[in-house]
C-alpha atoms as a PDB file:
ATOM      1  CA  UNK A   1      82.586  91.506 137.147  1.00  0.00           C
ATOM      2  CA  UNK A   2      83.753  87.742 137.862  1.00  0.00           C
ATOM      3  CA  UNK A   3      82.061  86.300 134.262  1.00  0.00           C
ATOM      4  CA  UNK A   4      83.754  89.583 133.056  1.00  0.00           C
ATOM      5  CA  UNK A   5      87.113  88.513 134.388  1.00  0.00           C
ATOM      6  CA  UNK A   6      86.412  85.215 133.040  1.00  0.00           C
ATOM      7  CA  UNK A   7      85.807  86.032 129.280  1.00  0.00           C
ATOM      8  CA  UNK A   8      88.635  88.341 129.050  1.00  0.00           C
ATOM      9  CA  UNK A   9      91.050  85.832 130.549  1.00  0.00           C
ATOM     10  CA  UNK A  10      91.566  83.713 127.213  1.00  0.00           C
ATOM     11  CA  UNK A  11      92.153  87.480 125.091  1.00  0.00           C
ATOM     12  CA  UNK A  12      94.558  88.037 127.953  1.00  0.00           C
ATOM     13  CA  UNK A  13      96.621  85.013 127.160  1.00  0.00           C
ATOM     14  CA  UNK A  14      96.311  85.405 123.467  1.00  0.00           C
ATOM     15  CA  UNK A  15      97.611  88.944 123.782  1.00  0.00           C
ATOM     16  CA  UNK A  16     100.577  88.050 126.111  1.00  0.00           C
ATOM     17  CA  UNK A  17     101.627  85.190 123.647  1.00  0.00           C
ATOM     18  CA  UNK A  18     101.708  86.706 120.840  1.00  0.00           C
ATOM     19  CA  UNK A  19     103.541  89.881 122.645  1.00  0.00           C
ATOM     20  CA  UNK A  20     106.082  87.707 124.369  1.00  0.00           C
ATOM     21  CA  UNK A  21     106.525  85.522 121.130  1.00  0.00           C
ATOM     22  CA  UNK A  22     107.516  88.795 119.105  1.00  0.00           C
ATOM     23  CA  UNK A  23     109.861  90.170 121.978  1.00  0.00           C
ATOM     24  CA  UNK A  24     111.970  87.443 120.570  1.00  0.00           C
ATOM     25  CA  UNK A  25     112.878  89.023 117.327  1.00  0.00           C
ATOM     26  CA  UNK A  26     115.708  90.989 118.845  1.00  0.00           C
ATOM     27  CA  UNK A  27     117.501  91.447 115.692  1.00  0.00           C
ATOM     28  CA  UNK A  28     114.829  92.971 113.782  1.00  0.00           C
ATOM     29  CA  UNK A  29     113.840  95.027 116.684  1.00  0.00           C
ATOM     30  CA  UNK A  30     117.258  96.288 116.260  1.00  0.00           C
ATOM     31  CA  UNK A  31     117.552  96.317 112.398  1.00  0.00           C
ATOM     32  CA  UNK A  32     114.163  98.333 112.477  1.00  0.00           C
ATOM     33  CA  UNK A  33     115.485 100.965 115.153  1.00  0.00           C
ATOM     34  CA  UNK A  34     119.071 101.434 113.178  1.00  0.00           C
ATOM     35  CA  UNK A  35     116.438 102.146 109.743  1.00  0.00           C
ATOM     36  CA  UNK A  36     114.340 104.435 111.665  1.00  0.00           C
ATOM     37  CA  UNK A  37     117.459 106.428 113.025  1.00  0.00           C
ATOM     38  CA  UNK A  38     118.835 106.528 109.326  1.00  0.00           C
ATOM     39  CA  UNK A  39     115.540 108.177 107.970  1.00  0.00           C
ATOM     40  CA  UNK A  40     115.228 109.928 111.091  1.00  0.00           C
ATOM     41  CA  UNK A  41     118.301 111.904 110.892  1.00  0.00           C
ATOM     42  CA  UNK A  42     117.789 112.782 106.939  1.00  0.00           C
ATOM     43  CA  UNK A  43     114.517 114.208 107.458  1.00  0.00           C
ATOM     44  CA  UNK A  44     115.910 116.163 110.437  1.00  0.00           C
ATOM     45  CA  UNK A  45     118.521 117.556 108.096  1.00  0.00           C
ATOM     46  CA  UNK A  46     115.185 118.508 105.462  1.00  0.00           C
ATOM     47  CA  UNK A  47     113.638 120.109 107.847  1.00  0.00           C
ATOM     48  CA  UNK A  48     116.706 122.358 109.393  1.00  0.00           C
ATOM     49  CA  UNK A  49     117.877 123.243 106.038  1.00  0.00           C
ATOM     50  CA  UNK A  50     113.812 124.029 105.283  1.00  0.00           C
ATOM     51  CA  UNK A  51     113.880 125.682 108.350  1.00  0.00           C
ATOM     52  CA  UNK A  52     116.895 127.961 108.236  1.00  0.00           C
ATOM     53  CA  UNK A  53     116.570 129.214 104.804  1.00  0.00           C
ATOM     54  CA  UNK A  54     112.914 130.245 105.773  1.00  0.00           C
ATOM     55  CA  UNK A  55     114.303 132.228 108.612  1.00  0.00           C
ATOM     56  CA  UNK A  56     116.722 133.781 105.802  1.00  0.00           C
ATOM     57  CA  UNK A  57     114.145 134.563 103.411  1.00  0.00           C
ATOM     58  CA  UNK A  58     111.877 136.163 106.092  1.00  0.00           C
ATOM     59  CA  UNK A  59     109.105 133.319 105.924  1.00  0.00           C
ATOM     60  CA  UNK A  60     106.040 133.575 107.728  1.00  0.00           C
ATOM     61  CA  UNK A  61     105.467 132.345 111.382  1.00  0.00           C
ATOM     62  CA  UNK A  62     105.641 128.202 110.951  1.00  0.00           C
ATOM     63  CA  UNK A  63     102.604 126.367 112.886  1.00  0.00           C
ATOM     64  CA  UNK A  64     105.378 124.209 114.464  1.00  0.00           C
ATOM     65  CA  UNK A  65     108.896 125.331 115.571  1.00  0.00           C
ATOM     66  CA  UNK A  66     112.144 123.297 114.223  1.00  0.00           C
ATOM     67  CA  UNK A  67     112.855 121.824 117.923  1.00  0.00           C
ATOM     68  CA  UNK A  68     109.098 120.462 117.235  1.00  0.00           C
ATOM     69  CA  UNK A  69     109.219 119.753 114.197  1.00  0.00           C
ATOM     70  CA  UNK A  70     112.386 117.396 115.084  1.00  0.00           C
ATOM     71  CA  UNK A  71     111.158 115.635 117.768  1.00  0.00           C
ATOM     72  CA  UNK A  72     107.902 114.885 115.667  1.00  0.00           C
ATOM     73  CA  UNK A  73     110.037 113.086 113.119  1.00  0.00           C
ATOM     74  CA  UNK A  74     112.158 111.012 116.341  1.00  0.00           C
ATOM     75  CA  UNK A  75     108.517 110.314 117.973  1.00  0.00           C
ATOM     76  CA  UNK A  76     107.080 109.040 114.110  1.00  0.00           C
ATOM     77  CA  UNK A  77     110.113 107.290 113.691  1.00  0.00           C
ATOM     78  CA  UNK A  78     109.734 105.539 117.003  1.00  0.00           C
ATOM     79  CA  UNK A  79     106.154 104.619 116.233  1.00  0.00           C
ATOM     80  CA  UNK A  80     106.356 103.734 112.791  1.00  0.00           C
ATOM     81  CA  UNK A  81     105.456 100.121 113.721  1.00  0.00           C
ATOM     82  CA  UNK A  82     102.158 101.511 115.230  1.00  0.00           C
ATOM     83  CA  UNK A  83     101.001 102.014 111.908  1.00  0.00           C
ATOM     84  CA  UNK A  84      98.195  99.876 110.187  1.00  0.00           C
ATOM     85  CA  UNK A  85     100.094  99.862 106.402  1.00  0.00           C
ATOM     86  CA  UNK A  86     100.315  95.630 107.325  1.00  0.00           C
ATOM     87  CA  UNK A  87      97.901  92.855 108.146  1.00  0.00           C
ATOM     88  CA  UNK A  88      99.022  90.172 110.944  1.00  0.00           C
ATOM     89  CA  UNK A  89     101.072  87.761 109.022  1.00  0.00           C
ATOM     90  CA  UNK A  90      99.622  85.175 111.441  1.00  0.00           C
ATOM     91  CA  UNK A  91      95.765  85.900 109.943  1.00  0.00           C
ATOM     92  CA  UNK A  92      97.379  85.813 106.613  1.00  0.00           C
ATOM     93  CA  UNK A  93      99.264  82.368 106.962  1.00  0.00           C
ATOM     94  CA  UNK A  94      96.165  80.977 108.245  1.00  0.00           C
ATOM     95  CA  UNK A  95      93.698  81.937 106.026  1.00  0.00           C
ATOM     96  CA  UNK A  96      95.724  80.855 103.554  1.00  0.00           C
ATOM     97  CA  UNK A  97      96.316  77.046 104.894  1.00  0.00           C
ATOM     98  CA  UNK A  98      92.790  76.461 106.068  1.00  0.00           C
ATOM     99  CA  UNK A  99      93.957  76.870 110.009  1.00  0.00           C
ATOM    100  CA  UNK A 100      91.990  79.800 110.454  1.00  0.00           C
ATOM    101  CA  UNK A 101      88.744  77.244 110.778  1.00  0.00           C
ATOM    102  CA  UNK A 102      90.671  76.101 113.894  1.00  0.00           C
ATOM    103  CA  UNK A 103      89.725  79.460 115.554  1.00  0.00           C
ATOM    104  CA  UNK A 104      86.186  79.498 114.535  1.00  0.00           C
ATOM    105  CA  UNK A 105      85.770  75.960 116.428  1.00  0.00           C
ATOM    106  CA  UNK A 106      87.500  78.172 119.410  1.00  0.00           C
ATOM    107  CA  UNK A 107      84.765  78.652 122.351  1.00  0.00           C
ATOM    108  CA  UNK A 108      85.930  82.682 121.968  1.00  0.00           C
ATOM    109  CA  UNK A 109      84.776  85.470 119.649  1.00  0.00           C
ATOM    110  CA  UNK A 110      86.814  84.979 117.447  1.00  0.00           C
ATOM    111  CA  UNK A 111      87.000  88.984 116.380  1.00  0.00           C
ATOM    112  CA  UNK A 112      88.675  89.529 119.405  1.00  0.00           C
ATOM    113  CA  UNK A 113      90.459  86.791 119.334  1.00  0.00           C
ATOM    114  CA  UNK A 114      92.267  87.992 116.368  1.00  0.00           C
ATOM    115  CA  UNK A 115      92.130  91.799 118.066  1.00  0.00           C
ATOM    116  CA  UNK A 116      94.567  90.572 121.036  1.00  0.00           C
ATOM    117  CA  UNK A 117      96.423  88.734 119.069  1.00  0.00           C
ATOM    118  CA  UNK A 118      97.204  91.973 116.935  1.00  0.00           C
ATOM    119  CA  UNK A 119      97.008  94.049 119.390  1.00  0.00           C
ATOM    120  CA  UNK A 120     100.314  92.293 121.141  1.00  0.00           C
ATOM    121  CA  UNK A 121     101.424  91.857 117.705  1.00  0.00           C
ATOM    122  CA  UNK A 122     101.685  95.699 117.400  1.00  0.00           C
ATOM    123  CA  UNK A 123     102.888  96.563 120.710  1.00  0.00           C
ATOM    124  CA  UNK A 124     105.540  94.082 120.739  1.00  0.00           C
ATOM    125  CA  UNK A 125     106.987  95.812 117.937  1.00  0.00           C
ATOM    126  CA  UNK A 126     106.714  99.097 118.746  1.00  0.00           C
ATOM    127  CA  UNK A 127     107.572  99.114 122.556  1.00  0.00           C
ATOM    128  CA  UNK A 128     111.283  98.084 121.955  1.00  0.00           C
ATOM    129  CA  UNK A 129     111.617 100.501 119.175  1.00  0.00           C
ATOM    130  CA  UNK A 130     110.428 103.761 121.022  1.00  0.00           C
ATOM    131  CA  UNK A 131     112.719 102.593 123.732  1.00  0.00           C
ATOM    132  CA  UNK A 132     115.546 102.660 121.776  1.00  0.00           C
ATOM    133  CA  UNK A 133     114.652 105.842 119.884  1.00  0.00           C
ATOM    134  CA  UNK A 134     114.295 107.755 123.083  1.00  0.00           C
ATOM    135  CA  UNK A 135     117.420 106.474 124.769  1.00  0.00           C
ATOM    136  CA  UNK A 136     119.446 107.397 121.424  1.00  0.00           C
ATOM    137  CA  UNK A 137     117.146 110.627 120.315  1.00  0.00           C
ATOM    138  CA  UNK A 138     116.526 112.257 123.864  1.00  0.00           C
ATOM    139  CA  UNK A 139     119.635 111.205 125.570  1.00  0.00           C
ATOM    140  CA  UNK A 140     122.729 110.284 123.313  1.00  0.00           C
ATOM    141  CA  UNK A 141     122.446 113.249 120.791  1.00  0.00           C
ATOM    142  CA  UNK A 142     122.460 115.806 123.440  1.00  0.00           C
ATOM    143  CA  UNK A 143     125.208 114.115 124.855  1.00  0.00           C
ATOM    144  CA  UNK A 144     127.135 114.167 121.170  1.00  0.00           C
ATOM    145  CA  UNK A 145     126.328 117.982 121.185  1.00  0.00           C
ATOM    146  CA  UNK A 146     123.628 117.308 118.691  1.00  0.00           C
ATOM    147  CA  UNK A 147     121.225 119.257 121.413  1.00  0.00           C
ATOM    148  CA  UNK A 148     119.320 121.206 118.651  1.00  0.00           C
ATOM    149  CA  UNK A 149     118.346 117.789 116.943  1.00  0.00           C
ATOM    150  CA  UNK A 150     117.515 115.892 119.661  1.00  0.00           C
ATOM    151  CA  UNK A 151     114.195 114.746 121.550  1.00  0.00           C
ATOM    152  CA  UNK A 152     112.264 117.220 123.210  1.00  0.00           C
ATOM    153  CA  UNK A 153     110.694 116.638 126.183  1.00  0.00           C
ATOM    154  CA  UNK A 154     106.430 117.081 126.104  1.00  0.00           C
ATOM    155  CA  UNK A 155     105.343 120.766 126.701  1.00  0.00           C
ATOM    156  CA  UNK A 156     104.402 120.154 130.547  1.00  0.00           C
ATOM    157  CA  UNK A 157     103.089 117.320 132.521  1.00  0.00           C
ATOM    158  CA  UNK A 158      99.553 118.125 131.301  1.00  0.00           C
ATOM    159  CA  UNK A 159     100.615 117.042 127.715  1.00  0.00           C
ATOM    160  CA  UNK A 160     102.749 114.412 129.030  1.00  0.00           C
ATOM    161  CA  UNK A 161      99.334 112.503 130.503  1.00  0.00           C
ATOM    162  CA  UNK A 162      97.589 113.325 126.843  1.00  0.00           C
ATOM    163  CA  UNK A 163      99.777 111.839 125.079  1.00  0.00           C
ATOM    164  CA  UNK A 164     100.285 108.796 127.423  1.00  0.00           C
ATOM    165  CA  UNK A 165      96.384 108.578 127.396  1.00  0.00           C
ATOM    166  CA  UNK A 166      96.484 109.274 123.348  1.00  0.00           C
ATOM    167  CA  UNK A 167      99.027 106.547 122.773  1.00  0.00           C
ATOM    168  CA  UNK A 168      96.959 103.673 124.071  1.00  0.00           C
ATOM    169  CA  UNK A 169      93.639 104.886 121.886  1.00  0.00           C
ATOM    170  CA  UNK A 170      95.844 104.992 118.752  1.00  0.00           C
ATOM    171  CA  UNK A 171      97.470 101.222 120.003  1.00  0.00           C
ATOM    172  CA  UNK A 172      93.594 100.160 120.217  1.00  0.00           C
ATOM    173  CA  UNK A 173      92.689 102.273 117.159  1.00  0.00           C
ATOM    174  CA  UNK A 174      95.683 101.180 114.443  1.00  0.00           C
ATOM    175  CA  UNK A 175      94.660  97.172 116.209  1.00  0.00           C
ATOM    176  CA  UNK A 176      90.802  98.022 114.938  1.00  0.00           C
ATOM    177  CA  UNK A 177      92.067  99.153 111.510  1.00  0.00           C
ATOM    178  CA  UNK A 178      94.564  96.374 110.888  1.00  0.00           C
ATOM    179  CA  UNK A 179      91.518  93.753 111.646  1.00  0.00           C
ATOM    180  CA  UNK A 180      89.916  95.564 108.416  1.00  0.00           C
ATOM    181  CA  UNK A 181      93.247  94.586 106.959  1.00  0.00           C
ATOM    182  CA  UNK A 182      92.894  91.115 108.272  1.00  0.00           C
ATOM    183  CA  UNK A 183      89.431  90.899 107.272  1.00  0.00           C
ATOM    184  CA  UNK A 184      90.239  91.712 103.896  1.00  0.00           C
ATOM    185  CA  UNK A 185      93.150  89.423 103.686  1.00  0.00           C
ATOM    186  CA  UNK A 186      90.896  86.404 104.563  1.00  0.00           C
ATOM    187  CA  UNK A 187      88.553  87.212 101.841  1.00  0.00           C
ATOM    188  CA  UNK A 188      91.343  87.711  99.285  1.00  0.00           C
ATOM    189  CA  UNK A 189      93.545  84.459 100.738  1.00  0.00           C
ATOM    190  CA  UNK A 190      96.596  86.974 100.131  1.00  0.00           C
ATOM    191  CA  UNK A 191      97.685  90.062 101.789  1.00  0.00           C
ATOM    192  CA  UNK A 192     100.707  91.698  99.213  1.00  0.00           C
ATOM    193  CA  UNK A 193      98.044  93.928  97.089  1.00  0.00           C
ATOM    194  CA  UNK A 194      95.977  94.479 100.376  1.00  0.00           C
ATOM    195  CA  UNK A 195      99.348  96.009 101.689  1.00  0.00           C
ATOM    196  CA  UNK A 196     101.007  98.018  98.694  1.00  0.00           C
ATOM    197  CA  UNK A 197      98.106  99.595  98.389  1.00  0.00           C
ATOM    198  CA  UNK A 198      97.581 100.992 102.085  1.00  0.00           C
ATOM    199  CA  UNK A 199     100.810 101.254 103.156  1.00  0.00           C
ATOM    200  CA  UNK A 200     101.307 104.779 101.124  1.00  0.00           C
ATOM    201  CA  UNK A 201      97.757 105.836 102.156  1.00  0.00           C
ATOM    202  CA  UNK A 202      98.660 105.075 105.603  1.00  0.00           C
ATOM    203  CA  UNK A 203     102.337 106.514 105.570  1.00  0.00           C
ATOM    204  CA  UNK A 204     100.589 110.444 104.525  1.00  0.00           C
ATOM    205  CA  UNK A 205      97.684 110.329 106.088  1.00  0.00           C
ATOM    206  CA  UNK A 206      98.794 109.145 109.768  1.00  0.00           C
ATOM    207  CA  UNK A 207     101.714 112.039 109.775  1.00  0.00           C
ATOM    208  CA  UNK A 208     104.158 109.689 109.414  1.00  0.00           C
ATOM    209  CA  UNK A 209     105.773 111.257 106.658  1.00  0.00           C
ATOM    210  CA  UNK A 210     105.341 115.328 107.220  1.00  0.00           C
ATOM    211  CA  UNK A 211     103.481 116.480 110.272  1.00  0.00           C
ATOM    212  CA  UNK A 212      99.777 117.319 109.310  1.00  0.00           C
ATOM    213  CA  UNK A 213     100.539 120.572 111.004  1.00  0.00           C
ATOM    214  CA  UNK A 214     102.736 121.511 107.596  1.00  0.00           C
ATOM    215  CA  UNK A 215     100.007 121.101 105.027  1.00  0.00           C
ATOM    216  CA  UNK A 216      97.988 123.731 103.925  1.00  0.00           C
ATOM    217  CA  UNK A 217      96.231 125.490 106.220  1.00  0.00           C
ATOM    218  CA  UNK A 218      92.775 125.364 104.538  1.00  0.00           C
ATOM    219  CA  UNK A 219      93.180 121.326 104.366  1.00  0.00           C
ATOM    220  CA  UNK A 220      93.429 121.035 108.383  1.00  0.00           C
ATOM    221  CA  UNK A 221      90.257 120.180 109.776  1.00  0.00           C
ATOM    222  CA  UNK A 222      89.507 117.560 107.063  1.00  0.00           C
ATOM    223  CA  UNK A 223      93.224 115.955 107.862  1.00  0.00           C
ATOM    224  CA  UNK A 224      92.628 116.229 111.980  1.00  0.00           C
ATOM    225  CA  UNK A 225      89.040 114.432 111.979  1.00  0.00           C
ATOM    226  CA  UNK A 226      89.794 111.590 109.123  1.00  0.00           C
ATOM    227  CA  UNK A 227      90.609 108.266 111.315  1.00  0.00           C
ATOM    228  CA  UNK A 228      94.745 107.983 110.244  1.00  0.00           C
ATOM    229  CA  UNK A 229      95.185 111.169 112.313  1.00  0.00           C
ATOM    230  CA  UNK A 230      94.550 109.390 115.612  1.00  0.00           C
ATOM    231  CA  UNK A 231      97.143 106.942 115.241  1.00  0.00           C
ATOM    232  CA  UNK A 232     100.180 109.568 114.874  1.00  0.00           C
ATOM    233  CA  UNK A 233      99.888 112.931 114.589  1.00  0.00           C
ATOM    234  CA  UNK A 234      97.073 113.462 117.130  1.00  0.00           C
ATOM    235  CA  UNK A 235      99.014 112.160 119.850  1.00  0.00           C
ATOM    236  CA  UNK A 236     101.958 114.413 118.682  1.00  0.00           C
ATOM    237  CA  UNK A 237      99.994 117.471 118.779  1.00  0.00           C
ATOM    238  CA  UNK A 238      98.997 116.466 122.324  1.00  0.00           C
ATOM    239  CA  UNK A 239     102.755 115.793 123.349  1.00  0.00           C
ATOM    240  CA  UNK A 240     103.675 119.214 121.791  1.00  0.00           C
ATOM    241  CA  UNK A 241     100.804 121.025 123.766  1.00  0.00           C
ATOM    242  CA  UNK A 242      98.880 121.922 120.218  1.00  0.00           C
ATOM    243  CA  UNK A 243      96.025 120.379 121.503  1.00  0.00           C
ATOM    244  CA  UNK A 244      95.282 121.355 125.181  1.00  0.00           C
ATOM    245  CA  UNK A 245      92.023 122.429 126.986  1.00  0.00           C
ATOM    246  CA  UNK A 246      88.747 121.416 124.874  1.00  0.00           C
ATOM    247  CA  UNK A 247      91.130 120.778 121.977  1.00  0.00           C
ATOM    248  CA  UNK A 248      92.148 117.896 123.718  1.00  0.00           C
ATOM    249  CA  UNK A 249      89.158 116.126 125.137  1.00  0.00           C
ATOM    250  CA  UNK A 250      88.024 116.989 121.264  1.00  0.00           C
ATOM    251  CA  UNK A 251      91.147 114.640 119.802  1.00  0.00           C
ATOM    252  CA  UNK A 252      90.862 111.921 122.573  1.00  0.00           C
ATOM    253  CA  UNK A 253      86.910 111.985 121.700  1.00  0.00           C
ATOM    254  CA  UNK A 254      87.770 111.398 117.857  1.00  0.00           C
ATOM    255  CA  UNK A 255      90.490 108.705 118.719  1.00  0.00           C
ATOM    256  CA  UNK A 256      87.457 106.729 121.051  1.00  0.00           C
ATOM    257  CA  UNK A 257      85.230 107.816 117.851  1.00  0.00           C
ATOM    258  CA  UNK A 258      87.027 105.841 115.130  1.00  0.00           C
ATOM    259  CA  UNK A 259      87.987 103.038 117.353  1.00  0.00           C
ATOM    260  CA  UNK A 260      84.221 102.498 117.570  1.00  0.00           C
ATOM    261  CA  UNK A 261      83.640 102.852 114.257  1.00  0.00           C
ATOM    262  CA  UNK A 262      86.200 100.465 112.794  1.00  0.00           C
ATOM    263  CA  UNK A 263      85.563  97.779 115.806  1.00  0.00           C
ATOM    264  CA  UNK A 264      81.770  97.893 114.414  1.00  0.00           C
ATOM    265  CA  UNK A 265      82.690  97.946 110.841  1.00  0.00           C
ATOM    266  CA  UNK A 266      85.373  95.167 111.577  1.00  0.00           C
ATOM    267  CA  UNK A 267      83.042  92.824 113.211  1.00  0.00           C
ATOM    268  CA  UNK A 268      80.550  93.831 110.252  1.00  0.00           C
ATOM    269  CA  UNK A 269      83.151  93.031 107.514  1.00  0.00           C
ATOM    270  CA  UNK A 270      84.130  89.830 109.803  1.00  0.00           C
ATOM    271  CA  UNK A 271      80.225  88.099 109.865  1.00  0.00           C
ATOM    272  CA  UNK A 272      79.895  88.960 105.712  1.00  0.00           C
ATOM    273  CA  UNK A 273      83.572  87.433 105.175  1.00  0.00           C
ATOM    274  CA  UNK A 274      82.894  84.069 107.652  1.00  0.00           C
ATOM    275  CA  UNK A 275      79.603  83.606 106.307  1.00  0.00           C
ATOM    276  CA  UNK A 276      81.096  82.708 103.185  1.00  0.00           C
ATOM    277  CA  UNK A 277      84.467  81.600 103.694  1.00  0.00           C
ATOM    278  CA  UNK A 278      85.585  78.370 101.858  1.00  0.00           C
ATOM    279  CA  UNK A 279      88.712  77.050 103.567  1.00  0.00           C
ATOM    280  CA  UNK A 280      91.649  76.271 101.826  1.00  0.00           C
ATOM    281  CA  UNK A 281      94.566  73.852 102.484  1.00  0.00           C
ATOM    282  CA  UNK A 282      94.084  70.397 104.647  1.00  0.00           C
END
């Protein structure tokens, strides 16, 4: 347990650096969190107007109500900086100066070197964000008589662990697949295809932009086990109480799932890409 302590104490620092060195950006925390609220509150619109003119035309029974379906879009807009649509800029600068043979010299894995390093890199930008967006969501809109629009609170203390327990897998799952990301960049030496080409992928697939829960009904078991689900929209359907019993342990087991599988295919990706690195700049 002390040797364990030991090892992890250098991914500890490189984690709290690179978390505490991103804390700084206060103004893009804030630019980010006044663009989320602005896309927010159109897609709340969508989906009341969607909403009430179903109601109208005697639509079926919706698998998610409207309060749901709005506090869905608050909690993706909150999180959108959880999602692995970028590589760490840091990986991406180095690889393409030649600095990223500094951390192969490093006495540390160097795969989860880069993992902590992202890892705070994530959190640090979504933490402030979700702060924000509950504190504006959950507790100014009611306030503003905006009640019907507003943040919901989870379905019961239950779902309220779930998701707590849910949000750190899909933290430690979005980390595994931006190290593909990273990975990738390093054997490219640039990041900006890499990127535009996820980033819509990632935007669909993860929830992000409709709740899974709202596409067709025959396409839901394919969309709940692929690996994008466990970064957003399982944890919603855990908050909302859609996954509960079984159904729970069953998401939380695919989250663990494809955090193992990336991690191995990362550090797979990570050897082939090393092996035959040539490094640029001097």
């Amino acid at each position: 347990m002390k040797r364990l302590g030991v090892l992890a104490r250098p991914l500890r620092a490189a984690f709290m650096s690179r978390f505490l060195q991103m804390l700084q950006y206060r103004a893009a925390a804030l630019a980010g969190f006044a663009t989320q609220c602005w896309w927010g509150g159109i897609k709340v619109m969508v989906f009341a107007a969607f909403y009430g003119s179903a109601a109208a035309g005697g639509g079926g029974i919706a698998p998610m109500s409207l309060a749901q379906a709005v506090t869905y879009t608050w909690l993706a807009q909150g999180l959108f900086a959880l999602l692995p649509w970028l590589g760490d800029s840091e990986v991406a600068l180095s690889a393409r100066t030649g600095a990223v043979a500094y951390d192969r010299l490093r006495p540390v894995d160097v795969y989860a070197l880069w993992f902590a390093r992202s890892m705070g890199w994530i959190a640090a930008r979504v933490l402030p964000r979700l702060a924000l967006m509950f504190v504006f969501a959950a507790l100014a809109l009611p306030l503003l008589g905006l009640r019907a629009w507003a943040w919901q609170l989870p379905a019961d203390l239950a779902a309220a662990l779930a998701f707590g327990v849910s949000l750190v897998l899909a933290l430690l799952l979005s980390t595994s697949m931006v190290m593909l990301l990273n990975v990738a960049t390093v054997a490219a030496l640039n990041e900006r295809g890499i990127n535009a080409f996820v980033a819509p992928v990632v935007i669909v697939f993860s929830g992000n932009l409709l709740p899974l829960a709202l596409l067709p009904e025959s396409w839901q078991v394919l969309l709940l086990v692929q690996p994008l689900a466990g970064v957003m929209d399982i944890p919603a359907r855990l908050y909302f109480g859609l996954l509960s019993g079984p159904q729970a342990w069953a998401g939380l087991g695919l989250q663990c799932f494809w955090i193992g599988a990336t991690v191995l295919l990362g550090r797979a990706a990570m050897a082939r890409t090393m092996n035959r690195l040539e490094v640029q700049g001097g």
